[in-house]
C-alpha atoms as a PDB file:
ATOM      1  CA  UNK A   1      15.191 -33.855 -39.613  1.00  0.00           C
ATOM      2  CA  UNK A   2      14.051 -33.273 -36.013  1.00  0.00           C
ATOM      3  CA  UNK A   3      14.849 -36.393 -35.485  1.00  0.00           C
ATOM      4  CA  UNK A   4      18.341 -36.209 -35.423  1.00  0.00           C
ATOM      5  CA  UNK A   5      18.608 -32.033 -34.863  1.00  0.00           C
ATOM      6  CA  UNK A   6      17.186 -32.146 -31.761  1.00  0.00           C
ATOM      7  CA  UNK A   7      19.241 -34.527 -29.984  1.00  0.00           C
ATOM      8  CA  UNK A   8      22.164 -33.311 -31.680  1.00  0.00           C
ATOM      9  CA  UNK A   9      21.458 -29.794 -29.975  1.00  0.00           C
ATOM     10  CA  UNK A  10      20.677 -30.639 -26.763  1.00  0.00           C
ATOM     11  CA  UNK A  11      23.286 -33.246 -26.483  1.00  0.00           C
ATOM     12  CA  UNK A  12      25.918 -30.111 -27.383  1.00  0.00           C
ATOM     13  CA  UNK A  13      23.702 -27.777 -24.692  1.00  0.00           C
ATOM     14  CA  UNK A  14      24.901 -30.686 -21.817  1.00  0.00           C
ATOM     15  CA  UNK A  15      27.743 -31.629 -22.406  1.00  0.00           C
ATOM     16  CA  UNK A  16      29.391 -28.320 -23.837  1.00  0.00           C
ATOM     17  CA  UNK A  17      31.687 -28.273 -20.654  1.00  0.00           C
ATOM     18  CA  UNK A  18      33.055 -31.329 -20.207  1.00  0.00           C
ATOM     19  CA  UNK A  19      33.749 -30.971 -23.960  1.00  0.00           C
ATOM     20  CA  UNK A  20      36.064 -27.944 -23.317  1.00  0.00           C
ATOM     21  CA  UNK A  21      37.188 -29.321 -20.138  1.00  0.00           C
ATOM     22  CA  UNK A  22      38.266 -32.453 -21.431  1.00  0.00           C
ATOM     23  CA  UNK A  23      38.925 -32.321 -25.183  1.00  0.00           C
ATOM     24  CA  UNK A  24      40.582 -28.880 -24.588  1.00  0.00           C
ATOM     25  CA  UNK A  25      42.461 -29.612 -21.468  1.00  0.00           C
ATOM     26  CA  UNK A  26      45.015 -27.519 -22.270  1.00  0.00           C
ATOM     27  CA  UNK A  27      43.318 -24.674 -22.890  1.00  0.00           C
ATOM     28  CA  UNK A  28      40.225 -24.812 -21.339  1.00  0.00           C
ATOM     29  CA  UNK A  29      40.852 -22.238 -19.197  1.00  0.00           C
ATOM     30  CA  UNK A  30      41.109 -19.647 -22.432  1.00  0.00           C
ATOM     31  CA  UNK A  31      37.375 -21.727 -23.847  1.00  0.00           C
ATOM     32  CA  UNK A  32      35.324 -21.889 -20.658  1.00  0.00           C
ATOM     33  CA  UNK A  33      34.852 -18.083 -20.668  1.00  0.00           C
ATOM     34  CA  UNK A  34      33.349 -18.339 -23.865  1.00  0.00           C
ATOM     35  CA  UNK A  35      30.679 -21.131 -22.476  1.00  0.00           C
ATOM     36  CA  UNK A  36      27.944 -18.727 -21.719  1.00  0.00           C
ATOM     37  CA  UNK A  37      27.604 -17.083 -24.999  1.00  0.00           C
ATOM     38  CA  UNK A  38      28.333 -20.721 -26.781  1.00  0.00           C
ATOM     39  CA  UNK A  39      25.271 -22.120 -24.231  1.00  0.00           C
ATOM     40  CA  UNK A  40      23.088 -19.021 -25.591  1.00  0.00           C
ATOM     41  CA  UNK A  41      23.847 -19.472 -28.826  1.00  0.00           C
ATOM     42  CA  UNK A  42      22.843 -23.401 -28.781  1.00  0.00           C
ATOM     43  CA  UNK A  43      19.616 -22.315 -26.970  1.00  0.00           C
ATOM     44  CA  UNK A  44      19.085 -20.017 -30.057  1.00  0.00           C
ATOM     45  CA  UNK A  45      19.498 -23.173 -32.271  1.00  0.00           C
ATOM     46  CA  UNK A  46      17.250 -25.042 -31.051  1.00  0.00           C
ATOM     47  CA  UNK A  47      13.631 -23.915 -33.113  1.00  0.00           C
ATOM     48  CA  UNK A  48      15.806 -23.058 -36.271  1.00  0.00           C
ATOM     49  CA  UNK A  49      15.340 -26.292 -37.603  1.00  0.00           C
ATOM     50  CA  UNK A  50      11.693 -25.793 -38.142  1.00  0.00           C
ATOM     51  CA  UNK A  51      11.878 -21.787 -38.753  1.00  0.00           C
ATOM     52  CA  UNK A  52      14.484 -22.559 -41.709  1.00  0.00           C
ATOM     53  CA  UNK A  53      12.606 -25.072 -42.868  1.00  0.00           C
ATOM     54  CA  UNK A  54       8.903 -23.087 -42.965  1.00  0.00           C
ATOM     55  CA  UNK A  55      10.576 -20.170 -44.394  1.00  0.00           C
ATOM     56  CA  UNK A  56      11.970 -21.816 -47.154  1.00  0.00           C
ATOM     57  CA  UNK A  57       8.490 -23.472 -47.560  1.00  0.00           C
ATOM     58  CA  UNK A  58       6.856 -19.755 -47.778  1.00  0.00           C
ATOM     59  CA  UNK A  59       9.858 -18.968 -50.579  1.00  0.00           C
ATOM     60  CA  UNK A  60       9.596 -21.842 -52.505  1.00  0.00           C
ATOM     61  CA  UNK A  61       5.147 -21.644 -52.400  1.00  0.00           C
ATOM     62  CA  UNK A  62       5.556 -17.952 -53.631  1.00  0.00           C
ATOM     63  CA  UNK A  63       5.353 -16.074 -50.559  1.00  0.00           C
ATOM     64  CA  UNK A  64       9.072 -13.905 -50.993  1.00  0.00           C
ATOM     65  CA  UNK A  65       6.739 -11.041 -49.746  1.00  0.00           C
ATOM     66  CA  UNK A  66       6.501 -12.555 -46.220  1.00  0.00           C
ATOM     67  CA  UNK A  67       9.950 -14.103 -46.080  1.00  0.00           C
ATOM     68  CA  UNK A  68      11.225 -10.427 -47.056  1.00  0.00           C
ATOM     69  CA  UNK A  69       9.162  -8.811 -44.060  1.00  0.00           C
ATOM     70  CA  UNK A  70      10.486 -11.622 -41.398  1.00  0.00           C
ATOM     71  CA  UNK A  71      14.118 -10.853 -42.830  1.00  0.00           C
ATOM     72  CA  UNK A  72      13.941  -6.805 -42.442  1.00  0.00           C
ATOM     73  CA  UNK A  73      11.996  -7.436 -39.069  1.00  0.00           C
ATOM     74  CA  UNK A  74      14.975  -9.915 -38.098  1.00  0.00           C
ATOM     75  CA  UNK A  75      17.482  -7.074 -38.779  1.00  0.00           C
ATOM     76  CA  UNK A  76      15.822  -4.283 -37.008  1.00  0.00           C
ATOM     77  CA  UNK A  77      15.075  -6.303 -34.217  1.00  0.00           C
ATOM     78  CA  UNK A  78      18.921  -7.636 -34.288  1.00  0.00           C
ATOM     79  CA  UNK A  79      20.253  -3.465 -34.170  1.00  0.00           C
ATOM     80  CA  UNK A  80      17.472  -2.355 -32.334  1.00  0.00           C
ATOM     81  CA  UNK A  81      18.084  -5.002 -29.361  1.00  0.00           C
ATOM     82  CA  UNK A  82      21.420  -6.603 -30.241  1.00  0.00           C
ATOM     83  CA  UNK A  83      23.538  -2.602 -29.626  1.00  0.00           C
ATOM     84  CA  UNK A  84      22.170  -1.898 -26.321  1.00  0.00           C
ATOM     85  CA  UNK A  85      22.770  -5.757 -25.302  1.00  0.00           C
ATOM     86  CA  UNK A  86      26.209  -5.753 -26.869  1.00  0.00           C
ATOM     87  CA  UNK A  87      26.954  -2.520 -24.706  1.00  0.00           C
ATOM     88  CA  UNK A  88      25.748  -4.377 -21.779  1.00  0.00           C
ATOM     89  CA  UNK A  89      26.816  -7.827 -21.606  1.00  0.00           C
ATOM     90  CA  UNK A  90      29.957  -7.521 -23.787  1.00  0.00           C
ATOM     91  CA  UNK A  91      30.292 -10.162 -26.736  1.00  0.00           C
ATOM     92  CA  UNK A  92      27.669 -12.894 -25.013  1.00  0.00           C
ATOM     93  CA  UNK A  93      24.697  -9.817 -25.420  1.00  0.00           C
ATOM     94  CA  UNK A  94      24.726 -10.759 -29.041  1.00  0.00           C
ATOM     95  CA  UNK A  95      24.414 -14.264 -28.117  1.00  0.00           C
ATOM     96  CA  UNK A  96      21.186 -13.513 -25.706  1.00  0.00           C
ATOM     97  CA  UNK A  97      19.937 -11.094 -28.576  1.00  0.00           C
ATOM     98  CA  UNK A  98      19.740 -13.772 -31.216  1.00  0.00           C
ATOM     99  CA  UNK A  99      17.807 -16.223 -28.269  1.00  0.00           C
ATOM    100  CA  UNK A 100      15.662 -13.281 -27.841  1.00  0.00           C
ATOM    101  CA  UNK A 101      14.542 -12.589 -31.479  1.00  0.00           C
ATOM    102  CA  UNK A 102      14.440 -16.579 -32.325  1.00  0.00           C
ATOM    103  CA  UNK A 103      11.840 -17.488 -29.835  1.00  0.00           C
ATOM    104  CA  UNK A 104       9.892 -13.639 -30.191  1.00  0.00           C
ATOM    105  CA  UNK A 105       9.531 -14.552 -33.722  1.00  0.00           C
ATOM    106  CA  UNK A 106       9.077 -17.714 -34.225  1.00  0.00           C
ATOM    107  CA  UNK A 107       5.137 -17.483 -33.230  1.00  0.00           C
ATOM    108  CA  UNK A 108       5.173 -15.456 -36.241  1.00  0.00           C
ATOM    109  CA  UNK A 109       6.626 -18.017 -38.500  1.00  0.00           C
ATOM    110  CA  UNK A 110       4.382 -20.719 -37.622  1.00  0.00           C
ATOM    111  CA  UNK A 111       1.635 -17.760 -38.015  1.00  0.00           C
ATOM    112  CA  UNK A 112       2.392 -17.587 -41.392  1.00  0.00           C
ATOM    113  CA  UNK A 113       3.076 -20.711 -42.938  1.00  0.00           C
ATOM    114  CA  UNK A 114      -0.134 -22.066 -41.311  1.00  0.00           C
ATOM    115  CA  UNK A 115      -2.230 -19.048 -42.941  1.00  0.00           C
ATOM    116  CA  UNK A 116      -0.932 -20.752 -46.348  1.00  0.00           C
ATOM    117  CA  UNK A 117      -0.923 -24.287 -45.387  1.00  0.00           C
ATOM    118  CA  UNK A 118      -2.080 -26.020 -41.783  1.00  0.00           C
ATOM    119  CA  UNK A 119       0.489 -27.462 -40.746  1.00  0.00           C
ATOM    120  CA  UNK A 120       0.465 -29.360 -36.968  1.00  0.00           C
ATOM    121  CA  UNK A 121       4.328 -28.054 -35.910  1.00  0.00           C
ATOM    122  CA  UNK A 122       4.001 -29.597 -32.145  1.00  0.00           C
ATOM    123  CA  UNK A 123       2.056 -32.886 -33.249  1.00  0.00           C
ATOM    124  CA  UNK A 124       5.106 -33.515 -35.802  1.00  0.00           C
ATOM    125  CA  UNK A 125       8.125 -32.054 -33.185  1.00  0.00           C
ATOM    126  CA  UNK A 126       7.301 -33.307 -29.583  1.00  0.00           C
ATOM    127  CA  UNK A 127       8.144 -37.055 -29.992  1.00  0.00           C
ATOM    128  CA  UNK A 128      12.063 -36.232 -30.559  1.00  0.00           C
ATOM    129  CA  UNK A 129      12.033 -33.121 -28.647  1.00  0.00           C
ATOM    130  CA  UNK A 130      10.504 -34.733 -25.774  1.00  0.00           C
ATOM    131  CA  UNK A 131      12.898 -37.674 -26.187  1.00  0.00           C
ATOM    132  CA  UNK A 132      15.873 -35.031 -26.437  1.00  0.00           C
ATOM    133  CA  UNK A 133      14.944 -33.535 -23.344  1.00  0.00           C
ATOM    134  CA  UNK A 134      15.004 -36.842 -21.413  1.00  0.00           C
ATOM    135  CA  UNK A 135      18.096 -37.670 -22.872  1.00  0.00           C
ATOM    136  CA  UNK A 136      19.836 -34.333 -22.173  1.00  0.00           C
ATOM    137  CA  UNK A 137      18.666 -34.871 -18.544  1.00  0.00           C
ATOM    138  CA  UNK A 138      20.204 -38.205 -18.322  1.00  0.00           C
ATOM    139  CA  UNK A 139      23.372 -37.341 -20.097  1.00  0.00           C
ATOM    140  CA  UNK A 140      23.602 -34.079 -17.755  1.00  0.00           C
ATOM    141  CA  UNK A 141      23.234 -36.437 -14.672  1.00  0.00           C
ATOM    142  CA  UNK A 142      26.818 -38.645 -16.501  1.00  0.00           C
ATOM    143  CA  UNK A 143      28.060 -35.785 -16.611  1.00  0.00           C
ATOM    144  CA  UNK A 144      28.206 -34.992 -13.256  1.00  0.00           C
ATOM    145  CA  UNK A 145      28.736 -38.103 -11.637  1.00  0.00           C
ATOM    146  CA  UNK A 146      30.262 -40.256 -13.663  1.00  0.00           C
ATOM    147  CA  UNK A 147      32.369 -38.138 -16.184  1.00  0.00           C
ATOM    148  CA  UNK A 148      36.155 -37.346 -15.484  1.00  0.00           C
ATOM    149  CA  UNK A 149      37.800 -37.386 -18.684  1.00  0.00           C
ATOM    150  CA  UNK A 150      37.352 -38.031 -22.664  1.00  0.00           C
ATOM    151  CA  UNK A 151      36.644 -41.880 -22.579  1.00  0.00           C
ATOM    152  CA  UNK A 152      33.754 -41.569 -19.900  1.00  0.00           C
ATOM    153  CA  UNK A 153      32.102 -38.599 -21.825  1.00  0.00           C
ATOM    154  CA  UNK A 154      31.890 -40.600 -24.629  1.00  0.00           C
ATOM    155  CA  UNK A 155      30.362 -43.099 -23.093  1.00  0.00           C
ATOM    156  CA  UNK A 156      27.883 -40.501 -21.460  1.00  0.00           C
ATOM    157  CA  UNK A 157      27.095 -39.744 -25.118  1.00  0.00           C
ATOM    158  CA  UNK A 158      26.800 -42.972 -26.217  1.00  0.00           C
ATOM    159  CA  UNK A 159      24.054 -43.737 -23.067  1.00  0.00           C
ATOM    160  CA  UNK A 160      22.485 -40.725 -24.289  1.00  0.00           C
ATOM    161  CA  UNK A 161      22.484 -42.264 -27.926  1.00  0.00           C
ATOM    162  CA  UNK A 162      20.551 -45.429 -26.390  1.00  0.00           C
ATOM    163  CA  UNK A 163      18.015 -43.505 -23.777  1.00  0.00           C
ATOM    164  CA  UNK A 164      17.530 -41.137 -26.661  1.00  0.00           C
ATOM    165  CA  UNK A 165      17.000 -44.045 -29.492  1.00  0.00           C
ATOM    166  CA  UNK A 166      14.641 -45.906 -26.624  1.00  0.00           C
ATOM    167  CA  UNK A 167      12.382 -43.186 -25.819  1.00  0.00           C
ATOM    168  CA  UNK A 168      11.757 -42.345 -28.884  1.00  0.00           C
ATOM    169  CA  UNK A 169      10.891 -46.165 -30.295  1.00  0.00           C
ATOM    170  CA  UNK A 170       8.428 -46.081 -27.301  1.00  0.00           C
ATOM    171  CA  UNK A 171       7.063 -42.850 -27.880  1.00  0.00           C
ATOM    172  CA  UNK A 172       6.152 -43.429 -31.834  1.00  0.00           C
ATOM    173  CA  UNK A 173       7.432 -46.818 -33.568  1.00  0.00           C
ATOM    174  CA  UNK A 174       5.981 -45.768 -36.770  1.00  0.00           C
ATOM    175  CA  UNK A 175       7.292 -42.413 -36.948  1.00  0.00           C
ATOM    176  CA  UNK A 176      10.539 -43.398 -36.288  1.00  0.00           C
ATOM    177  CA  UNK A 177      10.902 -45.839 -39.008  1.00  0.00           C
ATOM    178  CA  UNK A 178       9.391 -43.197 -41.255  1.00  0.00           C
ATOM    179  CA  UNK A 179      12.094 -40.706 -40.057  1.00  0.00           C
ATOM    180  CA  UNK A 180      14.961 -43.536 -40.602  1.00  0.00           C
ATOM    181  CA  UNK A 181      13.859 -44.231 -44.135  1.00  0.00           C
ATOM    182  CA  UNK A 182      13.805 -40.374 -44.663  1.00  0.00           C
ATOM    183  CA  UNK A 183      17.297 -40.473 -43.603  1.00  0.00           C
ATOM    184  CA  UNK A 184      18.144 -43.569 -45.467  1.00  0.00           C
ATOM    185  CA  UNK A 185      16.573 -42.272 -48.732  1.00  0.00           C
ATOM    186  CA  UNK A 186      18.730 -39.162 -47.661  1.00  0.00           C
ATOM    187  CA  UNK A 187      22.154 -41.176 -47.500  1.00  0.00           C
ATOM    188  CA  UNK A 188      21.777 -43.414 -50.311  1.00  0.00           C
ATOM    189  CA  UNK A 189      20.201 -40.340 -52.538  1.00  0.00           C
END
């Protein structure tokens, strides 16, 4: 599922301005305030693919125990860091508190599923995130140059769609077929 969650994300993280700008023209000016906290939020996103997905692993293998302890130590840490934030930065403080708590515990996630099962998180993520991050650098650089309305941020998009799909085929040809006949099996299933 990285393979398509990743770009999706970082895609949104790039061109999350021009999308208010242009698809809201109207009202961007009432959206673009809200850019920050969306930008933070997206940031946020980013790991949850793989923390969801481990943490339903350490459910489903019998481990509510653990899953319990990472839920009551995502709540304190959401009131014990989230008020003071919220006081300070307004609305967007809950935004930076959720960043905050993904990325402080997600070390502890990947602690714990691999004390059940070993399990090589980077060696099965950094093909597609690596490919993301080229991509969102190349559909950032549309963005600024070449983008001035709907029809040429879609075709920023669909560039990023190709450098995306190309770094990725020469990064790993066999795990991207494996990934698209995951998907396929997905679709047709």
């Amino acid at each position: 599922m990285s393979v398509l969650y990743f770009p999706a994300i970082i895609g949104l993280i790039v061109t999350a301005r021009p999308i208010l700008e242009y698809l809201y023209a109207d009202k961007s000016d009432k959206w673009l305030p809200a850019l920050s906290t969306l930008l933070w939020f997206l940031l946020a996103a980013v790991p949850v693919v793989i923390t969801t997905t481990y943490t339903n692993a350490l459910y489903a293998i019998g481990r509510p125990k653990v899953v319990l302890a990472l839920m009551v130590l995502y709540t304190v840490l959401t009131w014990g860091i989230g008020l003071p934030l919220i006081r300070i930065l307004g609305y967007q403080g809950i935004a930076v508190t959720v960043a905050i708590i993904t990325y402080t515990t997600f070390p502890l996630v990947l602690r714990e599923i691999n004390r059940v099962v070993a399990i090589n998180t980077l060696g099965m993520t950094w093909r597609p995130l690596f490919a993301s991050l080229l991509m969102g650098i190349t559909v950032y650089g549309f963005t600024l140059t070449f983008v001035h309305g709907l029809l040429s941020l879609a075709g920023a998009i669909i560039v990023g769609i190709g450098v995306y799909t190309f770094f990725l085929y020469l990064l790993d040809r066999a795990y991207l077929r494996i990934e698209i006949a995951k998907v396929w099996q997905t679709l047709v299933h």
